[in-house]
Structures are given as C-alpha cells and as structure tokens.
C-alpha atoms as a PDB file:
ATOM      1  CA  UNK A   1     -25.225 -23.635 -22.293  1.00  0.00           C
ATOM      2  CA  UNK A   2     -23.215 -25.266 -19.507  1.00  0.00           C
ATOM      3  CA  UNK A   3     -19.716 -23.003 -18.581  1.00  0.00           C
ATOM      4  CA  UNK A   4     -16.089 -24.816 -19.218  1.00  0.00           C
ATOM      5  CA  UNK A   5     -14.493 -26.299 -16.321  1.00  0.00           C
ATOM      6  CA  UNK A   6     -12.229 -23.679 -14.500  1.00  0.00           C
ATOM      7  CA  UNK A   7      -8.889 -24.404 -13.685  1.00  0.00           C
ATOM      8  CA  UNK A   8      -7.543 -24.051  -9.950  1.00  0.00           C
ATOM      9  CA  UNK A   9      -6.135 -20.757  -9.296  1.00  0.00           C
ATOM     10  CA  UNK A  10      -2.282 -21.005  -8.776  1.00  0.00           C
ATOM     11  CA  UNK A  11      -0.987 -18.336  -7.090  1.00  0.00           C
ATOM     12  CA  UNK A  12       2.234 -16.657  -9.172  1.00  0.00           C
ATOM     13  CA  UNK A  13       5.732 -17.556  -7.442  1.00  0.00           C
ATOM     14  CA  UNK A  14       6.319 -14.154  -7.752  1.00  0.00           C
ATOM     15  CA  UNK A  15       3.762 -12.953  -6.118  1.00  0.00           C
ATOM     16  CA  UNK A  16       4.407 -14.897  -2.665  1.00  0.00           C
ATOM     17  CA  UNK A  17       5.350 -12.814   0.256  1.00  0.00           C
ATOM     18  CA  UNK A  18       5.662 -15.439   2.547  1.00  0.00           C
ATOM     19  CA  UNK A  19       2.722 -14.026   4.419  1.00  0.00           C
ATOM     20  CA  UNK A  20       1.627 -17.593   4.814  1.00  0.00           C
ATOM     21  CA  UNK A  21       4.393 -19.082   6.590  1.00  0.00           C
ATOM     22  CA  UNK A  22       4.091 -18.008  10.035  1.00  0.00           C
ATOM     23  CA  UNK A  23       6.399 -14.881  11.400  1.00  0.00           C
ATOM     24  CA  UNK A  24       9.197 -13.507   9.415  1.00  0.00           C
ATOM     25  CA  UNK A  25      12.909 -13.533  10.848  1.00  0.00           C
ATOM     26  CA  UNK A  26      13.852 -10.912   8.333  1.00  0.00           C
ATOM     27  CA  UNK A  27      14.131  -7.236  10.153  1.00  0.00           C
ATOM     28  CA  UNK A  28      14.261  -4.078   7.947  1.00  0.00           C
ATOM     29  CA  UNK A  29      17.342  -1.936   8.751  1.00  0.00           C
ATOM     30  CA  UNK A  30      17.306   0.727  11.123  1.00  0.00           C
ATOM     31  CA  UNK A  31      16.805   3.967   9.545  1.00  0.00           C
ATOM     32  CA  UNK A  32      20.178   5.780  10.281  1.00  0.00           C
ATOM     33  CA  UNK A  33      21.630   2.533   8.642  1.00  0.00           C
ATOM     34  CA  UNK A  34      20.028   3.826   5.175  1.00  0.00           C
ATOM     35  CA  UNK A  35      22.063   5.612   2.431  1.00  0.00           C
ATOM     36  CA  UNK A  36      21.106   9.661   2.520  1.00  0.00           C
ATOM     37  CA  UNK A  37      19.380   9.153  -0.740  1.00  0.00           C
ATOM     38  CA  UNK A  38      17.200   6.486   0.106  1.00  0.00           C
ATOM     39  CA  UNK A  39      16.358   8.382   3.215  1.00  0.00           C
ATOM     40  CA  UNK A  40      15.465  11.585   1.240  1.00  0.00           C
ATOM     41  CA  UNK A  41      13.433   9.086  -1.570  1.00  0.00           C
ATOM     42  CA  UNK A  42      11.771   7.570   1.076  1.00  0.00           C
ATOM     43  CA  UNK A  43      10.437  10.566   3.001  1.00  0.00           C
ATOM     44  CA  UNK A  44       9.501  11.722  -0.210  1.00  0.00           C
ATOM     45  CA  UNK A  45       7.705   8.855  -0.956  1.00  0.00           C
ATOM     46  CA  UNK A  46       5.757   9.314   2.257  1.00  0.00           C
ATOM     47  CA  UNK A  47       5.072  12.698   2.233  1.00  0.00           C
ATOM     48  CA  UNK A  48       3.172  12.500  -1.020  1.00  0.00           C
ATOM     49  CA  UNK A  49       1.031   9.307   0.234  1.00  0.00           C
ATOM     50  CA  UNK A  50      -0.119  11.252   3.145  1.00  0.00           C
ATOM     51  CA  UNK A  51      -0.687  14.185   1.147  1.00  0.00           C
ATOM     52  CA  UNK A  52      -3.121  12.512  -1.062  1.00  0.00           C
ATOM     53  CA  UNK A  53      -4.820  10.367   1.322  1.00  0.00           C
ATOM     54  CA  UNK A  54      -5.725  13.679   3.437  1.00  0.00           C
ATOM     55  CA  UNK A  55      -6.822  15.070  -0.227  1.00  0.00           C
ATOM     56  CA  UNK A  56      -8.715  12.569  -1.173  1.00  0.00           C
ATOM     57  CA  UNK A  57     -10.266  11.986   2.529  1.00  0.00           C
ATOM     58  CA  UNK A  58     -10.940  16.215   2.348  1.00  0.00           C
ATOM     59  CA  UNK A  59     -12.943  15.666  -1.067  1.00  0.00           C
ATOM     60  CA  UNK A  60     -15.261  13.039   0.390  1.00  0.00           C
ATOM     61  CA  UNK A  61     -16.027  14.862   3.849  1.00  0.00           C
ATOM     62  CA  UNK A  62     -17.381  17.609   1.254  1.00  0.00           C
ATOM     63  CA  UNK A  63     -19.269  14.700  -0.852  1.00  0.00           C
ATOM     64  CA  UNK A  64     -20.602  13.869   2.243  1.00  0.00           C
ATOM     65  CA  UNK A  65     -22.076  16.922   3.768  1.00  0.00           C
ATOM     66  CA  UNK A  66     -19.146  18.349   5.608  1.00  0.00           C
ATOM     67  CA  UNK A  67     -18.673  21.898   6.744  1.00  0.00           C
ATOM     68  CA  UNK A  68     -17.580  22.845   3.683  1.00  0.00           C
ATOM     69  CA  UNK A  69     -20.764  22.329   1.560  1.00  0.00           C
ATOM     70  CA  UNK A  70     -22.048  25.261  -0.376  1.00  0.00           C
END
C-alpha cells in the first residue's frame, strides 16, 4: 500500500533563533550588570548542570570498565 504524500516541514516561528542569518549584533550583558538574584539563579543553575554531567560521565566510566569496577 503506497504511503500519503508528506507535507514540507515548516519550521515553527517560534522556534527560530536566528541561527540562520549570519552573526548576531545582540551582546548579552556583562555579568556585574545582572540583578543579585539572577546572578545567584544563574550560578545555581550552573552548578547543578555541571554536577550532573560529572555524575552521569562518573556512572559510565564505571559501565565502561573504569577503576572503579568491582
């Protein structure tokens, strides 16, 4: 049984970054130039992503045969 035609994908206006039009102009504010709180979310923020990245990388050095096998 032949498939239906598929549509073009159309990419959601919402979803464009403007990664496709060449170098932005925009520049992010300078840290000091943030509000305490955002500073203190932020750092949050970070600290848990590199927490769990260096968990998660931990658990698959032991997958893998590291020197923590048993």
């Amino acid at each position: 049984m032949p498939q239906p035609p598929r549509r073009p994908h159309r990419s959601d206006p919402q979803l464009d970054l403007g990664l496709t039009q060449g170098p932005s102009t925009l520049t992010p504010p300078a840290w000091s130039a943030l509000p305490t709180a955002t500073q203190q979310i932020l750092t949050r923020l970070l600290t848990r992503l590199l927490v769990a990245h260096t968990n998660r990388a931990s658990r698959q050095d032991v997958r893998a045969g590291g020197a923590d096998e048993r």
